[in-house]
N, C-alpha and C. Protein backbone atom coordinates (compact mmCIF):
# COMPACT_ATOMS: atom_id res chain seq x y z
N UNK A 1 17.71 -9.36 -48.16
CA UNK A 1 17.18 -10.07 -46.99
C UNK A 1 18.29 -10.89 -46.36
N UNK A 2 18.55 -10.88 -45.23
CA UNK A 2 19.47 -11.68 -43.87
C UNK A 2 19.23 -13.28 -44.62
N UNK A 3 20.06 -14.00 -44.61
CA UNK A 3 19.99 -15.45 -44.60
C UNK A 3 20.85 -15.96 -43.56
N UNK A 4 21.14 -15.13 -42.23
CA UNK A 4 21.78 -16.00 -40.88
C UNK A 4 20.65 -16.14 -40.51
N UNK A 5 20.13 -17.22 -39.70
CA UNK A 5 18.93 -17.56 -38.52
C UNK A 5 18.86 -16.25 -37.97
N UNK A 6 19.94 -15.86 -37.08
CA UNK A 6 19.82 -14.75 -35.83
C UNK A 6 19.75 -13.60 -36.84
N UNK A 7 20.10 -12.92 -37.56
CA UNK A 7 19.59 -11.78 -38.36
C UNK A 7 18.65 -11.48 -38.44
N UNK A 8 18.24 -12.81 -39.20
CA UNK A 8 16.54 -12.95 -39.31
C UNK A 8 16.25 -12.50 -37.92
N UNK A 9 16.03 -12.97 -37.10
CA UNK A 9 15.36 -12.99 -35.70
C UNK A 9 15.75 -11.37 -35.36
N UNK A 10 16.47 -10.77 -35.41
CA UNK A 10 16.81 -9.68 -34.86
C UNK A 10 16.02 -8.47 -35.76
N UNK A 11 16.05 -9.02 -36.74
CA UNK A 11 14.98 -7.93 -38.25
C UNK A 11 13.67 -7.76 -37.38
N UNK A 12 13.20 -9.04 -36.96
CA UNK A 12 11.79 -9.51 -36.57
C UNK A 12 11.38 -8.52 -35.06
N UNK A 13 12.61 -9.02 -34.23
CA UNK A 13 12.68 -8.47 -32.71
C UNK A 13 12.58 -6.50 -33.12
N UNK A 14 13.39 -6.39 -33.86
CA UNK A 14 13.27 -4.54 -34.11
C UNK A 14 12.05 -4.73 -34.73
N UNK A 15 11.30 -5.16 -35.16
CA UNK A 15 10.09 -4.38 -36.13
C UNK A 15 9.39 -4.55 -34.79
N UNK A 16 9.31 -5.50 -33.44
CA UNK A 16 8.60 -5.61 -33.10
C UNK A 16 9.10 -4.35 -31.80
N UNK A 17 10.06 -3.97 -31.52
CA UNK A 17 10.38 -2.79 -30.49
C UNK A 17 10.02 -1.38 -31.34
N UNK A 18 10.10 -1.59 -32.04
CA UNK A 18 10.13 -0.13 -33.52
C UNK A 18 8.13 -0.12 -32.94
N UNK A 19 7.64 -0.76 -33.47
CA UNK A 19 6.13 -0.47 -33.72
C UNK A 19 5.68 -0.29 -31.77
N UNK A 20 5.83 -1.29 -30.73
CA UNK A 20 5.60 -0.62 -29.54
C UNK A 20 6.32 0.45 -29.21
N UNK A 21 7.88 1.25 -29.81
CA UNK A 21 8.27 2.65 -29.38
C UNK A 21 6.81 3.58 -29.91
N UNK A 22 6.70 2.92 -31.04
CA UNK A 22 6.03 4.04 -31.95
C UNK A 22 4.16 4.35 -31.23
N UNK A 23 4.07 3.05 -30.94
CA UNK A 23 2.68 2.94 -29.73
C UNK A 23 2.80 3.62 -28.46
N UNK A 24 3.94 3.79 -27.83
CA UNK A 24 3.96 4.70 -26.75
C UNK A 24 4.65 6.12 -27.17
N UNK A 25 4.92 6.56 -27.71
CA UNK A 25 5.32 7.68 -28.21
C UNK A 25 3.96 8.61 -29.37
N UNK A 26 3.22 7.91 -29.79
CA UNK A 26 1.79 8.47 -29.90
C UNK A 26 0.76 8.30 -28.85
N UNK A 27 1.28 7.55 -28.32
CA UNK A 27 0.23 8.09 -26.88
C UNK A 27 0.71 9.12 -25.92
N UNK A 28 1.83 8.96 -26.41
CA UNK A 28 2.67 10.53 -25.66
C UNK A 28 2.10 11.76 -26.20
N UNK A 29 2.24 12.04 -27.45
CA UNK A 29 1.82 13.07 -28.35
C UNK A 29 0.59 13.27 -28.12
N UNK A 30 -0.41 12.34 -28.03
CA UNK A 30 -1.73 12.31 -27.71
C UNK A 30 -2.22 13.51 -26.55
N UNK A 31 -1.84 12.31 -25.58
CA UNK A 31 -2.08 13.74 -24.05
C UNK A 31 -1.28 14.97 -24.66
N UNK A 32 -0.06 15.07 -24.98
CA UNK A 32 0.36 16.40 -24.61
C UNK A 32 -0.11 17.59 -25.51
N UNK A 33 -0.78 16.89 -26.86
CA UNK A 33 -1.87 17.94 -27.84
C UNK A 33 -2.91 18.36 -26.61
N UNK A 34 -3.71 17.53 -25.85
CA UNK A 34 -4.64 17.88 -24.81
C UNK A 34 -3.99 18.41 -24.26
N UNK A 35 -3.17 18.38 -23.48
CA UNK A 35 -2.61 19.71 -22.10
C UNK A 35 -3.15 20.95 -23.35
N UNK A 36 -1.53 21.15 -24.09
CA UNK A 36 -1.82 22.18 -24.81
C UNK A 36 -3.33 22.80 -25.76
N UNK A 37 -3.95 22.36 -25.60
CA UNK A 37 -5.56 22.59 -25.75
C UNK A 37 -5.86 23.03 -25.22
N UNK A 38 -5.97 22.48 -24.22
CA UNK A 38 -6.79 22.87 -22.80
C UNK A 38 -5.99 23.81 -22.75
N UNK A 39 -5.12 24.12 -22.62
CA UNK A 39 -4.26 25.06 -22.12
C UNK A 39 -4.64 26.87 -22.96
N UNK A 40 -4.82 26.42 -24.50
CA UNK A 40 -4.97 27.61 -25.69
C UNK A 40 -6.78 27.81 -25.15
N UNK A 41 -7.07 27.30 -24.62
CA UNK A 41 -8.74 27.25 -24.39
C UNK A 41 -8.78 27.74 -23.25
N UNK A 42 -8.03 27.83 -22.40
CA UNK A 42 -7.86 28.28 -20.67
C UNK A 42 -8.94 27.56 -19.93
N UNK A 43 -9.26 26.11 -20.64
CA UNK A 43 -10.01 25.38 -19.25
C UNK A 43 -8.46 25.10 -18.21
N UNK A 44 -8.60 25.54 -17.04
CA UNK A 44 -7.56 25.14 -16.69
C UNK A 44 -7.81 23.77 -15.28
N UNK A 45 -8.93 23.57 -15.11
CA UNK A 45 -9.26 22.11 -14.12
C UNK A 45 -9.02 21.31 -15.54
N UNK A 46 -9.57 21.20 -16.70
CA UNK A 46 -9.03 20.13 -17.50
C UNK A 46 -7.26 19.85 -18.03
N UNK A 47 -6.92 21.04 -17.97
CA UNK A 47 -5.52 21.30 -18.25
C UNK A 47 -4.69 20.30 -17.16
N UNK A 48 -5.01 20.72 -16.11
CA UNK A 48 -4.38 20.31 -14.92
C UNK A 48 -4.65 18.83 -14.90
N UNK A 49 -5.94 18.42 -15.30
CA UNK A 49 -6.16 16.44 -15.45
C UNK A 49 -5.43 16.21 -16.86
N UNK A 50 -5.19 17.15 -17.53
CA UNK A 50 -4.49 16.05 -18.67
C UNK A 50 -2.77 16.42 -18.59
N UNK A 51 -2.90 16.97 -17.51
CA UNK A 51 -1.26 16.89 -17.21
C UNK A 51 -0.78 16.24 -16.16
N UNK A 52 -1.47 15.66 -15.66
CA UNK A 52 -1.46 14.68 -14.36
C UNK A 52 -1.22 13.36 -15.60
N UNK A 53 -2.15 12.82 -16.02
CA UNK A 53 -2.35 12.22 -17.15
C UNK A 53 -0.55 11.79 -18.38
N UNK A 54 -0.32 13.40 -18.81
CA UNK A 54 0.55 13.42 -19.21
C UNK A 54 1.80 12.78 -18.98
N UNK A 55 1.88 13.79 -17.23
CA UNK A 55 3.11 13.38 -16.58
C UNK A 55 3.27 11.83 -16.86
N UNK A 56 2.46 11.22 -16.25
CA UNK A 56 1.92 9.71 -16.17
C UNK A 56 2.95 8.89 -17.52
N UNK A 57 1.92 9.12 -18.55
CA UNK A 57 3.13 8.66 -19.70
C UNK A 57 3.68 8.34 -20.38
N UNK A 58 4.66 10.17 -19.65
CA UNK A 58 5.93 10.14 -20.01
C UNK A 58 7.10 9.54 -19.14
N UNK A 59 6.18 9.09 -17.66
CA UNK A 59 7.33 8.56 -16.89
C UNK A 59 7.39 7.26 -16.86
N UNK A 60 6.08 6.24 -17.96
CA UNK A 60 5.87 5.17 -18.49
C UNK A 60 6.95 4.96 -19.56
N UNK A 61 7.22 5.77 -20.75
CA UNK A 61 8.02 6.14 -21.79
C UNK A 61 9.13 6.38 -21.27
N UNK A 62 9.06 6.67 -20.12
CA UNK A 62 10.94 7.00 -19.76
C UNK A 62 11.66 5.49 -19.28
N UNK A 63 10.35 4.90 -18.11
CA UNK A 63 10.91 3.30 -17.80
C UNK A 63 11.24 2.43 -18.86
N UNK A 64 10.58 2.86 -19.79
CA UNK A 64 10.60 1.85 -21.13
C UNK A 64 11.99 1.94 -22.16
N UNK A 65 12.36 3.08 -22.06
CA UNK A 65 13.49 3.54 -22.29
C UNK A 65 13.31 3.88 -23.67
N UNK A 66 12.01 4.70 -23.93
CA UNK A 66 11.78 4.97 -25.40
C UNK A 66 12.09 6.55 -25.39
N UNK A 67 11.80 7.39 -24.30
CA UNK A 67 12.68 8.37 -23.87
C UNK A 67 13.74 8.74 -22.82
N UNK A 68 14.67 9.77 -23.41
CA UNK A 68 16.01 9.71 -22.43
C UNK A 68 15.26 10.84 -20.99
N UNK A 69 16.02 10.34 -19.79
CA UNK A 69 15.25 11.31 -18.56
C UNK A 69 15.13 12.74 -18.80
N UNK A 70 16.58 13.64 -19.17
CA UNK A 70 16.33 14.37 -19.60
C UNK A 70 15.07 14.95 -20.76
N UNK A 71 15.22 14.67 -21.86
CA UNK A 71 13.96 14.99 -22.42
C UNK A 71 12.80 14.99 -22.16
N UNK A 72 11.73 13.41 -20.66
CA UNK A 72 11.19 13.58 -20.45
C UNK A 72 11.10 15.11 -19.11
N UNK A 73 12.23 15.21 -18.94
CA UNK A 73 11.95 16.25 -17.48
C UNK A 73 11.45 17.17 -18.45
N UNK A 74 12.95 17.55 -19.61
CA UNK A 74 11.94 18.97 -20.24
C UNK A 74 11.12 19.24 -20.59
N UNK A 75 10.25 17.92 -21.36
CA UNK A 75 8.49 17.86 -21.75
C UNK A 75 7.61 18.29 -20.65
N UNK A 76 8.09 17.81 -19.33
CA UNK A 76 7.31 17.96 -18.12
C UNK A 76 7.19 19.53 -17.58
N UNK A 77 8.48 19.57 -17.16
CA UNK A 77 8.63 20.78 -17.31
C UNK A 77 7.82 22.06 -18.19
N UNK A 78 8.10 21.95 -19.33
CA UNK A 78 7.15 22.77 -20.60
C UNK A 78 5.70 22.65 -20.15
N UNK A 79 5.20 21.27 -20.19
CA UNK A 79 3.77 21.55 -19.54
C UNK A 79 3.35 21.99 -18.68
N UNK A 80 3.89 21.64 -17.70
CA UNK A 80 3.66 22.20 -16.28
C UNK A 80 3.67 24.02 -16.16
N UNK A 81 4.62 24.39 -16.92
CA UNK A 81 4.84 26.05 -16.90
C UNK A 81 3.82 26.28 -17.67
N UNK A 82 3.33 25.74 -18.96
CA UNK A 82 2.48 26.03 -19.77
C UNK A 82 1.00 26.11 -18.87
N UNK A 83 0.49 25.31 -17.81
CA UNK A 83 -0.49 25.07 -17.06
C UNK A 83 -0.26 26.04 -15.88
N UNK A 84 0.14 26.67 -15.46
CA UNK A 84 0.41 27.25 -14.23
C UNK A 84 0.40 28.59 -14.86
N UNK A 85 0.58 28.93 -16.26
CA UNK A 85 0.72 30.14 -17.10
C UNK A 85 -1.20 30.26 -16.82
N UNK A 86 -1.81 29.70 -16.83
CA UNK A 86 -3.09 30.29 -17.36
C UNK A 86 -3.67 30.78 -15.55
N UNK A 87 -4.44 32.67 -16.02
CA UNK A 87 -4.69 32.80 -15.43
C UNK A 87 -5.71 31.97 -14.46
């Protein structure tokens, strides 16, 4: 265990950025199991709301800087082709 003051404080500050990455990054995972649902199910009006949804966010997760732009484009990307795939 840290015995500087600021160590301490910095242990504290990461557990507390660690557990909100980890809160928006399962809400990421969340929607994008639904796209892809909807998607293996071919509702495709629900597909299309949980990728509106999706987009949403991941462009929340990108301001936050819990994902890099790139990665969110390619997630977006993937869904979007994945949704536009169903007849």
């Amino acid at each position: 265990m840290a015995n500087i003051k600021s160590a301490k404080k910095r242990i504290r500050v990461i557990e507390a950025k660690t557990l909100r990455n980890k809160m928006i990054k399962s809400r990421v995972k969340t929607v994008i199991k639904k796209v892809n649902a909807a998607v293996a199910a071919g509702d495709k009006e629900q597909a299309k709301a949980y990728l509106v949804k999706a987009i949403s966010e991941l462009d929340k997760a990108r301001s936050k800087g819990v994902y890099h732009k790139n990665t969110v484009a390619r997630k977006v990307s993937r869904l979007t082709k994945a949704v536009n795939s169903i007849a």
